[in-house]
PDB file of N, CA and C in Angstrom:
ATOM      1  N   UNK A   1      80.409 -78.884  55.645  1.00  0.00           N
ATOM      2  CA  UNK A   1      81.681 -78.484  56.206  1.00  0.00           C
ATOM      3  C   UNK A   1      81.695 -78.829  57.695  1.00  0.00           C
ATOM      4  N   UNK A   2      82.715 -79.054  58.192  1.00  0.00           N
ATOM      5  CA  UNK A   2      83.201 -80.099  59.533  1.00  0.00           C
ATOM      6  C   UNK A   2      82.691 -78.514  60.317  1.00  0.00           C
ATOM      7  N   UNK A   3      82.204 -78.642  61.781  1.00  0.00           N
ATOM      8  CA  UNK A   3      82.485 -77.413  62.643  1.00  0.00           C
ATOM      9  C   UNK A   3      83.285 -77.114  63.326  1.00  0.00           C
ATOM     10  N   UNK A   4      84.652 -77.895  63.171  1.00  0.00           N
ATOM     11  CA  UNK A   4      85.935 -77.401  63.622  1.00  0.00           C
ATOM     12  C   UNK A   4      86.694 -76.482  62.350  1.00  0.00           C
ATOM     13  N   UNK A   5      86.322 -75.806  61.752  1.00  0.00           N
ATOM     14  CA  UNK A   5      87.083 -75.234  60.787  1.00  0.00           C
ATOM     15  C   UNK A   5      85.871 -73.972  60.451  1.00  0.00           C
ATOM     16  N   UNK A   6      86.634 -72.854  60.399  1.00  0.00           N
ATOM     17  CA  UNK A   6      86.083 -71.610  60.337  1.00  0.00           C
ATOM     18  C   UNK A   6      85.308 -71.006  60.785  1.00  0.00           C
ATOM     19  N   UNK A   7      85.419 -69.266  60.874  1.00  0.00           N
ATOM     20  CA  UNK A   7      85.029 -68.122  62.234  1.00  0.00           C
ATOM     21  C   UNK A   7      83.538 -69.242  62.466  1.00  0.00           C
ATOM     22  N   UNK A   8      82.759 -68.822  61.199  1.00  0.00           N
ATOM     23  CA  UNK A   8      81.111 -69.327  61.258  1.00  0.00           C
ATOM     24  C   UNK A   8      80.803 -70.688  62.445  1.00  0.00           C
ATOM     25  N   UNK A   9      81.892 -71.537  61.541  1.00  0.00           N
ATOM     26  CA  UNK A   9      81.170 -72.773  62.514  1.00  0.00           C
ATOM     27  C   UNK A   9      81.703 -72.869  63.715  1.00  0.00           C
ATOM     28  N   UNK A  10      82.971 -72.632  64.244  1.00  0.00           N
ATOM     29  CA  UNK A  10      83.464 -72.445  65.479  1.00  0.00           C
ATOM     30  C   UNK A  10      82.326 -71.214  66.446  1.00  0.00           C
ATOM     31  N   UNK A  11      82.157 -70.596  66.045  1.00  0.00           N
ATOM     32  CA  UNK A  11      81.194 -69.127  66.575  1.00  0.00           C
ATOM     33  C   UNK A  11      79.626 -70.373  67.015  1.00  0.00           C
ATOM     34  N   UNK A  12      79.603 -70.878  66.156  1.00  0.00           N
ATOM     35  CA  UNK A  12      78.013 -71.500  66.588  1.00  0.00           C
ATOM     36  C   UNK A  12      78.085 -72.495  67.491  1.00  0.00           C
ATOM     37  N   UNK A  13      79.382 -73.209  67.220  1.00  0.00           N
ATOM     38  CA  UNK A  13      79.786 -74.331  68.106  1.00  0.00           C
ATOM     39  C   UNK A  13      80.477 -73.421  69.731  1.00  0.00           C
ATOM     40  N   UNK A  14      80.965 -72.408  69.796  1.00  0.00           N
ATOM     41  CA  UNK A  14      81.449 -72.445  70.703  1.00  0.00           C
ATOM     42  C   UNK A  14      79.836 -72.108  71.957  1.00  0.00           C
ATOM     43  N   UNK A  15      79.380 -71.143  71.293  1.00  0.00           N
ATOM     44  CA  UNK A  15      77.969 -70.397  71.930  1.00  0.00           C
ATOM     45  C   UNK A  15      77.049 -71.655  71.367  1.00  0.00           C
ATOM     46  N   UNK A  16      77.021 -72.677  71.540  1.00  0.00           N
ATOM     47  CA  UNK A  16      75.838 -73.913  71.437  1.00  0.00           C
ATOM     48  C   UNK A  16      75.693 -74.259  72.646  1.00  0.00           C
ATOM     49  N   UNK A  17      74.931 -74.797  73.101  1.00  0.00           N
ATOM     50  CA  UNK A  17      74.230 -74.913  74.353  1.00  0.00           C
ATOM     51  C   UNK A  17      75.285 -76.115  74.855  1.00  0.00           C
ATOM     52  N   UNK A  18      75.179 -76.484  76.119  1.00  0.00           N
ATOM     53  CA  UNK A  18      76.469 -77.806  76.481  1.00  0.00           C
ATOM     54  C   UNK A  18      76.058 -78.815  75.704  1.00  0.00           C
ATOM     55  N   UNK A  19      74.554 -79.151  75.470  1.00  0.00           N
ATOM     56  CA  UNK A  19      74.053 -80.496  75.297  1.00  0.00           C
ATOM     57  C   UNK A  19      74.676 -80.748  73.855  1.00  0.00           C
ATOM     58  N   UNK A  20      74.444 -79.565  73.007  1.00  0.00           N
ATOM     59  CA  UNK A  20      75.058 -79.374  71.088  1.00  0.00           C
ATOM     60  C   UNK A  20      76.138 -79.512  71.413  1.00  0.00           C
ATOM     61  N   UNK A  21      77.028 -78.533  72.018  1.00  0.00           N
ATOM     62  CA  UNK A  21      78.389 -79.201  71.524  1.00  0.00           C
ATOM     63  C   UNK A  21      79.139 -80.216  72.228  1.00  0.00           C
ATOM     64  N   UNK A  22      78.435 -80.799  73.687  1.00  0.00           N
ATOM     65  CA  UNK A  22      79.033 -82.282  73.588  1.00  0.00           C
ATOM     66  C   UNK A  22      78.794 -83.174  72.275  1.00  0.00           C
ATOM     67  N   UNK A  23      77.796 -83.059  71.861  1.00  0.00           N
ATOM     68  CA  UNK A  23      77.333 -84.497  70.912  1.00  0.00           C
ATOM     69  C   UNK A  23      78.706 -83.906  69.752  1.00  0.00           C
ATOM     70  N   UNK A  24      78.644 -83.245  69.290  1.00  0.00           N
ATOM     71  CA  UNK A  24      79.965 -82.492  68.434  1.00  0.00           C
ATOM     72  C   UNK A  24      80.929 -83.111  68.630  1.00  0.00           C
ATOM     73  N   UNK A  25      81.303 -82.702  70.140  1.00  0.00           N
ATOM     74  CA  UNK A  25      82.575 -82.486  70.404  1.00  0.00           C
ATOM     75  C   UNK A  25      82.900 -84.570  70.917  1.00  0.00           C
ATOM     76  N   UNK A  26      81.855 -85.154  70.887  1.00  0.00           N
ATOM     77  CA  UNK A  26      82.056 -86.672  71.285  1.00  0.00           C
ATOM     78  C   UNK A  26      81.701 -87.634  70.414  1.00  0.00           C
ATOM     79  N   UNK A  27      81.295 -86.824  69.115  1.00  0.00           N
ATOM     80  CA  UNK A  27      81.335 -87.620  67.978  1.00  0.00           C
ATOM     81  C   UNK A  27      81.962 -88.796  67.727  1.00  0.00           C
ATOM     82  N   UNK A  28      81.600 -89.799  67.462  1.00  0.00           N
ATOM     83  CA  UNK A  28      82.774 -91.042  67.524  1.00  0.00           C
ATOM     84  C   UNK A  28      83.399 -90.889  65.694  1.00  0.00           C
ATOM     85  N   UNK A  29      83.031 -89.999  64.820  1.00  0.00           N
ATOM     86  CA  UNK A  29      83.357 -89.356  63.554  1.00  0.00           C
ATOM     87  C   UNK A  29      84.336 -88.625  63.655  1.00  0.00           C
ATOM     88  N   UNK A  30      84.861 -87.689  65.085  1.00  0.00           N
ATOM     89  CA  UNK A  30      85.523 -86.642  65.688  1.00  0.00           C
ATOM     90  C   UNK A  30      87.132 -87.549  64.542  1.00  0.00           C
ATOM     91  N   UNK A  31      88.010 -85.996  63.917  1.00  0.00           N
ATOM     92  CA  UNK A  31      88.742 -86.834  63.534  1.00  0.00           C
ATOM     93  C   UNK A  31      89.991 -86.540  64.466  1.00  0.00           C
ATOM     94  N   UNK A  32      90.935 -87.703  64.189  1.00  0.00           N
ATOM     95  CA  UNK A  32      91.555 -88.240  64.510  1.00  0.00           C
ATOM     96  C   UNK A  32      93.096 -86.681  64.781  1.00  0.00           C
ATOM     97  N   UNK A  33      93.287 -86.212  63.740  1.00  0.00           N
ATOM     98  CA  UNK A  33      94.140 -85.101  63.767  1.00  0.00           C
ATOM     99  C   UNK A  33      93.553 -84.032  64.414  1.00  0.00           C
ATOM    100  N   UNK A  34      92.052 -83.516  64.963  1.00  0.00           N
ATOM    101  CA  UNK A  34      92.147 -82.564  65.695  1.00  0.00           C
ATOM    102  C   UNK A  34      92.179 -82.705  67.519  1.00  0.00           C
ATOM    103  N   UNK A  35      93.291 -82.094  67.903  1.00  0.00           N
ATOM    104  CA  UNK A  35      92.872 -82.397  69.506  1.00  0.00           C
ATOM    105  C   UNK A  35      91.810 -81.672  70.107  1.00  0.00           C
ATOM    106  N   UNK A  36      90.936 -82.581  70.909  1.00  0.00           N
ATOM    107  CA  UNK A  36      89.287 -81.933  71.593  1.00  0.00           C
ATOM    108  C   UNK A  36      90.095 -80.827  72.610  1.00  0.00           C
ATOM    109  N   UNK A  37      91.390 -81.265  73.270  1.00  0.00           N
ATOM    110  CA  UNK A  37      91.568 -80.508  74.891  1.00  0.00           C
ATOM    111  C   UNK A  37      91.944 -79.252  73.958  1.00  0.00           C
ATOM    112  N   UNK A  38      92.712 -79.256  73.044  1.00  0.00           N
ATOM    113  CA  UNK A  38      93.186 -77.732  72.656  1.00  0.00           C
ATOM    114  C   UNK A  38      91.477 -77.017  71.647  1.00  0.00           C
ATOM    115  N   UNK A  39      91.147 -77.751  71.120  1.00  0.00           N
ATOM    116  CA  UNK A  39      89.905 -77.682  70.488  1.00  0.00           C
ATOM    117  C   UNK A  39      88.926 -76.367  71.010  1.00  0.00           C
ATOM    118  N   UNK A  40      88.609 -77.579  72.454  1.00  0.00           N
ATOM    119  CA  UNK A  40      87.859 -76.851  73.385  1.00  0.00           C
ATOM    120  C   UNK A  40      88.320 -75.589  74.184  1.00  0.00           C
ATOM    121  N   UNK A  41      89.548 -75.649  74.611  1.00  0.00           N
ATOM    122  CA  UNK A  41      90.326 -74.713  74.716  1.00  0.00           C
ATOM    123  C   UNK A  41      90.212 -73.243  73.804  1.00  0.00           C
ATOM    124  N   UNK A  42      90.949 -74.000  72.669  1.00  0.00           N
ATOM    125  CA  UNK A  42      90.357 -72.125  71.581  1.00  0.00           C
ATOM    126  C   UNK A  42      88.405 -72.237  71.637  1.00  0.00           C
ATOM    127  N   UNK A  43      87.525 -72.994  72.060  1.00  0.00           N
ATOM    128  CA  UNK A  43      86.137 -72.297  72.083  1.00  0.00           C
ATOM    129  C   UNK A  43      85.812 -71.659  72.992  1.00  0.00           C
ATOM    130  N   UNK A  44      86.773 -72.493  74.134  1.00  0.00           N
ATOM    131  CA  UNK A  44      86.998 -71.231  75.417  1.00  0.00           C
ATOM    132  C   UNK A  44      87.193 -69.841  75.154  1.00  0.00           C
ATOM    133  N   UNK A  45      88.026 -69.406  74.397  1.00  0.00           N
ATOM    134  CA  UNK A  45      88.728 -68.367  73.884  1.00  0.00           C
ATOM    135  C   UNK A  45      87.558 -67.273  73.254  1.00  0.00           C
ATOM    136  N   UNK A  46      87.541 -68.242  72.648  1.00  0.00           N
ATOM    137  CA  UNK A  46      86.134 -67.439  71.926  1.00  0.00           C
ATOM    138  C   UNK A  46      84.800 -67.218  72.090  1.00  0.00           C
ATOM    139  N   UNK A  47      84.473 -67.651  73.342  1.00  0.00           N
ATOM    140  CA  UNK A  47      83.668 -67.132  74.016  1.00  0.00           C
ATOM    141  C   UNK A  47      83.956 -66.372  74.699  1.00  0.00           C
ATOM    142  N   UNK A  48      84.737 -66.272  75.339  1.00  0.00           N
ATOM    143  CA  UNK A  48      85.598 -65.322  76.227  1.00  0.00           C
ATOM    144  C   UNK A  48      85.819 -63.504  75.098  1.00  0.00           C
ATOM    145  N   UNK A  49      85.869 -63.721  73.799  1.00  0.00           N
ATOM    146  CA  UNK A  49      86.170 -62.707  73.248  1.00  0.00           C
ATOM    147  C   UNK A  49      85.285 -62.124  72.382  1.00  0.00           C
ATOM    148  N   UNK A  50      84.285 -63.167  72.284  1.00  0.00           N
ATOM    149  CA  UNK A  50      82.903 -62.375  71.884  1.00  0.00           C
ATOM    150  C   UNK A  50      82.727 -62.546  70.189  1.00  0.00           C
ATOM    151  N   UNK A  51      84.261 -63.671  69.784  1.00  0.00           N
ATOM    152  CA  UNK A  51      83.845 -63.750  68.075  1.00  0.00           C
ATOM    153  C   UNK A  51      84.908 -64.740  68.054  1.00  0.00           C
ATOM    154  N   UNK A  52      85.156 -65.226  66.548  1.00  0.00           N
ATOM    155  CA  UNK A  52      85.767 -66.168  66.105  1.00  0.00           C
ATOM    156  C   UNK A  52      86.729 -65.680  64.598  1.00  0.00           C
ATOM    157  N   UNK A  53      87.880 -66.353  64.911  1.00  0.00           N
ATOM    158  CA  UNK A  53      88.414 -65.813  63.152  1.00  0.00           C
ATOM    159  C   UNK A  53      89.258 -66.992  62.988  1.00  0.00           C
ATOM    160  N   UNK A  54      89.189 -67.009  61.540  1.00  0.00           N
ATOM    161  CA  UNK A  54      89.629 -67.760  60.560  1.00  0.00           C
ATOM    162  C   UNK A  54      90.687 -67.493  59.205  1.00  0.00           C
ATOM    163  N   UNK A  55      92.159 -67.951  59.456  1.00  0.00           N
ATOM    164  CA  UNK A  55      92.566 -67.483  58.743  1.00  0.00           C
ATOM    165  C   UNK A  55      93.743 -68.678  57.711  1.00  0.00           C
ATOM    166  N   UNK A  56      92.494 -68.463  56.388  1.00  0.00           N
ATOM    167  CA  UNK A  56      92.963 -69.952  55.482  1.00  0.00           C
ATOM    168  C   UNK A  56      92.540 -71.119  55.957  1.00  0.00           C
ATOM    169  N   UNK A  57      91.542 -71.508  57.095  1.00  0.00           N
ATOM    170  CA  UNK A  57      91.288 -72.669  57.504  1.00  0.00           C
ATOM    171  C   UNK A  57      90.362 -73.805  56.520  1.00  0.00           C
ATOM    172  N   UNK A  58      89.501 -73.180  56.251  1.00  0.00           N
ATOM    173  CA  UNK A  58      88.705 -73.632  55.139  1.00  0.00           C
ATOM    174  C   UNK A  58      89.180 -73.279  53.580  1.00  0.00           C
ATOM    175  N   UNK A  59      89.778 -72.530  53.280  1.00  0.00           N
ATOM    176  CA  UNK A  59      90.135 -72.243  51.818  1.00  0.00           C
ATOM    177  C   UNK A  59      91.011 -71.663  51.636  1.00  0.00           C
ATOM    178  N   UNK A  60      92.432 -71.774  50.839  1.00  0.00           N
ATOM    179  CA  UNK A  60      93.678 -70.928  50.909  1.00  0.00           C
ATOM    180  C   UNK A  60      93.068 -69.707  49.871  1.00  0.00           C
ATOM    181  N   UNK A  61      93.915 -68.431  50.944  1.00  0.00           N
ATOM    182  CA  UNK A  61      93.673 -67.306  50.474  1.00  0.00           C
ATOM    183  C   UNK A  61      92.420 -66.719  51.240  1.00  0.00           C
ATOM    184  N   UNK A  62      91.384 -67.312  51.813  1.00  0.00           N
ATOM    185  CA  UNK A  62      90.141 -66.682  52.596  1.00  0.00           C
ATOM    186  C   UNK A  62      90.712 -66.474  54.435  1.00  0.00           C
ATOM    187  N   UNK A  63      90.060 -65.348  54.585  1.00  0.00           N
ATOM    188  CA  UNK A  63      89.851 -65.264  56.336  1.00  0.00           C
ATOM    189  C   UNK A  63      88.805 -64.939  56.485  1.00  0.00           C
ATOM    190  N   UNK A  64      88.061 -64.621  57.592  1.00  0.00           N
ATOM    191  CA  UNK A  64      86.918 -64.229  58.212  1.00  0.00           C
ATOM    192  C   UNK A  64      86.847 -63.858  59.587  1.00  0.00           C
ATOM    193  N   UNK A  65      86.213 -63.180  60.423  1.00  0.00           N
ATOM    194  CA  UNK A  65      85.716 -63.110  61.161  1.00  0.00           C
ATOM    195  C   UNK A  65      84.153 -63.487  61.824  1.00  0.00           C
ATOM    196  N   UNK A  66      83.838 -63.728  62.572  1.00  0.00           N
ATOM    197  CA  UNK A  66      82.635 -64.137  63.267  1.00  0.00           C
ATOM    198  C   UNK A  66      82.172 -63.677  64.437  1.00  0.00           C
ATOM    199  N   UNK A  67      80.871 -63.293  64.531  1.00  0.00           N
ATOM    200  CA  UNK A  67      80.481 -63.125  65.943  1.00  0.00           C
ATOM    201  C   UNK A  67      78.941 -63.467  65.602  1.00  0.00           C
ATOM    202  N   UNK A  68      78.363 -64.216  67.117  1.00  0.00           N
ATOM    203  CA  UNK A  68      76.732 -64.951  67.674  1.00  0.00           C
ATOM    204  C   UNK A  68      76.438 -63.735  67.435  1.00  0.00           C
ATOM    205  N   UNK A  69      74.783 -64.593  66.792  1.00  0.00           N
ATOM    206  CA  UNK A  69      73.522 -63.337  66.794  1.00  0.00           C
ATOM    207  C   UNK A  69      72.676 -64.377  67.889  1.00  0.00           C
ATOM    208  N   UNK A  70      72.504 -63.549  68.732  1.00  0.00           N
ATOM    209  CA  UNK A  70      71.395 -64.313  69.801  1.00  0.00           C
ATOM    210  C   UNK A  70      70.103 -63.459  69.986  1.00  0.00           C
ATOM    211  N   UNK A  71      68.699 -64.207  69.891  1.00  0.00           N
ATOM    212  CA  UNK A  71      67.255 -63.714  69.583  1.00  0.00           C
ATOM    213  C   UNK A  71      67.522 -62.711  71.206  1.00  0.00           C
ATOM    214  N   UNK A  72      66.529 -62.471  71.446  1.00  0.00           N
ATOM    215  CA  UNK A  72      65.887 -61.731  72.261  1.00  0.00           C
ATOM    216  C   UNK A  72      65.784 -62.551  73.763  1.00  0.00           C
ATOM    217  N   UNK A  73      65.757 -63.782  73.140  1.00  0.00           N
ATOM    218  CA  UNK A  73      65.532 -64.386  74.645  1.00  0.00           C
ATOM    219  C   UNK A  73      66.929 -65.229  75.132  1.00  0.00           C
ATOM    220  N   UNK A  74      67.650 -64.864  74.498  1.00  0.00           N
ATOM    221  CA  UNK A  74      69.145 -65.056  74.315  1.00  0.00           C
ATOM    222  C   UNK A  74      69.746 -66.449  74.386  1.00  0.00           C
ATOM    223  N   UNK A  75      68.858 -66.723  72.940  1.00  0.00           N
ATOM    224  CA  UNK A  75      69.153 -68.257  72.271  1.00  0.00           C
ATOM    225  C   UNK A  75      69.688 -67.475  71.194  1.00  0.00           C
ATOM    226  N   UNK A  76      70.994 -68.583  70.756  1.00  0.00           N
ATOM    227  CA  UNK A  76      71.661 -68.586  69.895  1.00  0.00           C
ATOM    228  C   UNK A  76      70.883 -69.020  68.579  1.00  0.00           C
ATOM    229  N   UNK A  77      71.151 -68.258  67.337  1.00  0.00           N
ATOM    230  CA  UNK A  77      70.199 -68.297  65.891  1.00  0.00           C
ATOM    231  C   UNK A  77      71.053 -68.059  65.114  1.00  0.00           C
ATOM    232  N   UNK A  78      72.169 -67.568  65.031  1.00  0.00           N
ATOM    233  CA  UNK A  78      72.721 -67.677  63.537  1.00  0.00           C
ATOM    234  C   UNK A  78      74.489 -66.786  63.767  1.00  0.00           C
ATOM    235  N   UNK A  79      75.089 -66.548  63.203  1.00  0.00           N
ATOM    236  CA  UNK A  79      76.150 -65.822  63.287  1.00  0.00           C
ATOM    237  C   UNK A  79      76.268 -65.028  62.288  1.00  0.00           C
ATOM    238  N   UNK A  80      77.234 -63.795  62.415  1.00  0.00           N
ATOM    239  CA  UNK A  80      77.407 -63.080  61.076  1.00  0.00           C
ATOM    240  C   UNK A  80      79.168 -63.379  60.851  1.00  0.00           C
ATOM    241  N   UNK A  81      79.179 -63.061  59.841  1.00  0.00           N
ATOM    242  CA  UNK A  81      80.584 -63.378  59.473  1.00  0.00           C
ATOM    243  C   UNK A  81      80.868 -62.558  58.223  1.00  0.00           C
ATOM    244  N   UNK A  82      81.908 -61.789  58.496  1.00  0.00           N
ATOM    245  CA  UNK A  82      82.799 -60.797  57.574  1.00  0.00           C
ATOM    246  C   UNK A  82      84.444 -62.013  56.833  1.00  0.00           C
ATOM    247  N   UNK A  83      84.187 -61.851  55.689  1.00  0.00           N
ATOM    248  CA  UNK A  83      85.375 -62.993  54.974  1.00  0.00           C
ATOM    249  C   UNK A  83      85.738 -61.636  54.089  1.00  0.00           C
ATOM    250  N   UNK A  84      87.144 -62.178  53.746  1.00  0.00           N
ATOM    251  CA  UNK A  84      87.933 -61.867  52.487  1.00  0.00           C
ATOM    252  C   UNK A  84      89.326 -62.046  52.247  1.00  0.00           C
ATOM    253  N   UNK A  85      89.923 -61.518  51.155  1.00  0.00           N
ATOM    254  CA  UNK A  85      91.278 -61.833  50.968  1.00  0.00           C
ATOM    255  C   UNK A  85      91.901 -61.848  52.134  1.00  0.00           C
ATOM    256  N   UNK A  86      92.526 -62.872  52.322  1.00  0.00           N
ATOM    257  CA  UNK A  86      94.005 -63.511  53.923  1.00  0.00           C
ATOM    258  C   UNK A  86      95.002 -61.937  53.580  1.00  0.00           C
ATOM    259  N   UNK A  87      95.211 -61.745  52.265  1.00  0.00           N
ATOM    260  CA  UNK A  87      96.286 -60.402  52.032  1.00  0.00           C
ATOM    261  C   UNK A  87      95.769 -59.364  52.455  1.00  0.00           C
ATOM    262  N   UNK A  88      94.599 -59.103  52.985  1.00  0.00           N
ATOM    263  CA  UNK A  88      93.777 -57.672  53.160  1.00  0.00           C
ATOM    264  C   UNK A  88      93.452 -58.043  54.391  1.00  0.00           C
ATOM    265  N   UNK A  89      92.796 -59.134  54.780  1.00  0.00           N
ATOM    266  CA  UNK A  89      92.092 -59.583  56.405  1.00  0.00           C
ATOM    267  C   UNK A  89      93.237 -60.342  56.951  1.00  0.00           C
ATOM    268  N   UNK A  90      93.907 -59.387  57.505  1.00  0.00           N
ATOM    269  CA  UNK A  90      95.065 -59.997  57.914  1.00  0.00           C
ATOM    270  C   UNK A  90      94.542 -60.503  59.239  1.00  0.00           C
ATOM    271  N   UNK A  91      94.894 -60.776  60.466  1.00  0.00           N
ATOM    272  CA  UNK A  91      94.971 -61.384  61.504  1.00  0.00           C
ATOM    273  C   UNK A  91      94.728 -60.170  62.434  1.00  0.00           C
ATOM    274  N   UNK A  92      95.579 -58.828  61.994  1.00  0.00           N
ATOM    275  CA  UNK A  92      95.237 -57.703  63.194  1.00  0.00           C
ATOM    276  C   UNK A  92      94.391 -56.910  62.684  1.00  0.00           C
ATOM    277  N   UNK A  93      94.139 -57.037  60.917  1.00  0.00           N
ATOM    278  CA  UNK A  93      92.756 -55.988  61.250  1.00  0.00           C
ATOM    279  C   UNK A  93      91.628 -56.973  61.580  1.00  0.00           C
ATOM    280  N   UNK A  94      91.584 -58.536  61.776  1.00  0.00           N
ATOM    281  CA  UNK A  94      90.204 -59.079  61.542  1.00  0.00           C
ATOM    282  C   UNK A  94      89.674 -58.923  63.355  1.00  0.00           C
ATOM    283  N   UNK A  95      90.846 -58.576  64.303  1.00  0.00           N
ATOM    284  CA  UNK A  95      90.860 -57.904  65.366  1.00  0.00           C
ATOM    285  C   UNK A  95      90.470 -56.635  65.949  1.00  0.00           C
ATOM    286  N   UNK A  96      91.150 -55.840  65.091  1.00  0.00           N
ATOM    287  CA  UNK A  96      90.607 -54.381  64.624  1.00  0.00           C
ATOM    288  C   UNK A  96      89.295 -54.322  64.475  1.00  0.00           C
ATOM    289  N   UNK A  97      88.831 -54.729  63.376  1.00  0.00           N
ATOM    290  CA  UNK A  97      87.082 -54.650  63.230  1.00  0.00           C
ATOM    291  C   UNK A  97      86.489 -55.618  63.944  1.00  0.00           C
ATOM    292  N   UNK A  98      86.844 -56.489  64.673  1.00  0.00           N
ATOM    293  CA  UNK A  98      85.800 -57.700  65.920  1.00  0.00           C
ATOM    294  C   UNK A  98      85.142 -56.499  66.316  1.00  0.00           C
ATOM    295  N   UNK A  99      85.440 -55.392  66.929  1.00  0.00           N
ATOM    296  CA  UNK A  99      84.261 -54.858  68.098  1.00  0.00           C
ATOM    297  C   UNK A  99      82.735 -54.284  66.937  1.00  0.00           C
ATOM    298  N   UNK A 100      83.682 -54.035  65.577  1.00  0.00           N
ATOM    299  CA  UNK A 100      82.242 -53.609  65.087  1.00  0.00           C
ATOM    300  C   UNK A 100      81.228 -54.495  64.682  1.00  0.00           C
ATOM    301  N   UNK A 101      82.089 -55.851  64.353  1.00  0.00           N
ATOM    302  CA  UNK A 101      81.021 -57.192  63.582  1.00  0.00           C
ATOM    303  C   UNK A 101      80.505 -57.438  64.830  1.00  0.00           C
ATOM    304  N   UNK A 102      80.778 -57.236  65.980  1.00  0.00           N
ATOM    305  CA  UNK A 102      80.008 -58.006  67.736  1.00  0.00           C
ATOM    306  C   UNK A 102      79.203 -57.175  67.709  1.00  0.00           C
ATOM    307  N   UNK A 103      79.172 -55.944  66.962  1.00  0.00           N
ATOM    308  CA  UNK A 103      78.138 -55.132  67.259  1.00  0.00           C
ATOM    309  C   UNK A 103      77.046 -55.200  66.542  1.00  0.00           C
ATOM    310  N   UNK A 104      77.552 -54.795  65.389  1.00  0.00           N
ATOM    311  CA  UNK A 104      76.258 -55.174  64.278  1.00  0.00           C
ATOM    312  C   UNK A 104      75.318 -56.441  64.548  1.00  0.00           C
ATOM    313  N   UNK A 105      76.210 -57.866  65.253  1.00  0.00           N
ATOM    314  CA  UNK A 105      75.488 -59.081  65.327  1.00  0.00           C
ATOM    315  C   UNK A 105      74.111 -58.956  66.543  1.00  0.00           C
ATOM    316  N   UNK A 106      74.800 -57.905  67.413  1.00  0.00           N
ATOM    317  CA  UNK A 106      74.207 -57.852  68.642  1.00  0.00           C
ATOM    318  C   UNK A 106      72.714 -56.717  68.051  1.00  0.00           C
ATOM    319  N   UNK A 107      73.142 -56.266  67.620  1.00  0.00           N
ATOM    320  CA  UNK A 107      71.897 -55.081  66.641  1.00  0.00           C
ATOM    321  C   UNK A 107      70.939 -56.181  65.939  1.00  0.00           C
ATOM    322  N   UNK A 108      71.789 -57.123  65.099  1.00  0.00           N
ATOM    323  CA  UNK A 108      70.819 -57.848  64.488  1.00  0.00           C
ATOM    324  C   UNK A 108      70.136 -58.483  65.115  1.00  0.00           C
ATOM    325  N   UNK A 109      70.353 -58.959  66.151  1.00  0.00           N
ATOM    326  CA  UNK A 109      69.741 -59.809  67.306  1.00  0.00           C
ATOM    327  C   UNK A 109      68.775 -59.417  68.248  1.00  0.00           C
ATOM    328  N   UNK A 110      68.459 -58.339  68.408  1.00  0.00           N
ATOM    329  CA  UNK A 110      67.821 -57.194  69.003  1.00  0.00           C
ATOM    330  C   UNK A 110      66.695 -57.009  68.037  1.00  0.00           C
ATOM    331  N   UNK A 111      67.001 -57.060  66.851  1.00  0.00           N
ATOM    332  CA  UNK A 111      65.527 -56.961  66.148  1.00  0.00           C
ATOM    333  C   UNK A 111      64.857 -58.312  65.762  1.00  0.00           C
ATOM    334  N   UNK A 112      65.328 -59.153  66.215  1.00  0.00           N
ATOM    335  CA  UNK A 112      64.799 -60.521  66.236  1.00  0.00           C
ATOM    336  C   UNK A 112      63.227 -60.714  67.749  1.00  0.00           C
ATOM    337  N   UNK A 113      62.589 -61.203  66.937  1.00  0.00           N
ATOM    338  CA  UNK A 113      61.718 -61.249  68.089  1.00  0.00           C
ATOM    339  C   UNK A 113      61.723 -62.349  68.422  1.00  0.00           C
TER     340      UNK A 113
END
């Protein structure tokens, strides 16, 4: 799956180190229908807010939320991500619950050695 499409891969791509997501983001594969300036723009965003959501991007009918699990020495290792029905994870609760999935990720990350 491309890492411009959903909470997961946007979340890893946005918190990737500069060197990862230039090569990403300068792909000469990069397609053609997504723009990099607005692109980069929403990874702005989402770093700025501490998670990522997704709604129907990858699969009609799915949303998700996302937030970085970063080790101990505060390298990025994995993300967690809460999905489900688009009719139930609407857009304001996948907002609603961001502060608890940033939390749990940040817990999980903490027991990472």
């Amino acid at each position: 799956m491309p890492l411009f499409v959903g909470a997961s891969s946007k979340v890893l791509l946005a918190f990737a180190d500069a060197v990862e997501r230039d090569a990403v983001m300068n792909d000469p594969e990069w397609p053609q229908t997504v723009d990099r300036d607005a692109f980069q723009s929403q990874l702005d965003e989402i770093v700025a807010a501490g998670y990522a959501t997704s709604f129907e991007e990858r699969e009609p009918g799915a949303a998700a939320v996302s937030a970085p699990i970063f080790n101990r020495a505060g390298k990025l290792v994995a993300a967690l991500s809460v999905s489900g029905p688009s009719n139930r994870l609407t857009p304001d609760r996948m907002h609603e619950h961001a502060p608890a999935i940033v939390e749990a990720a940040r817990r999980m990350g903490a027991m990472l050695g």
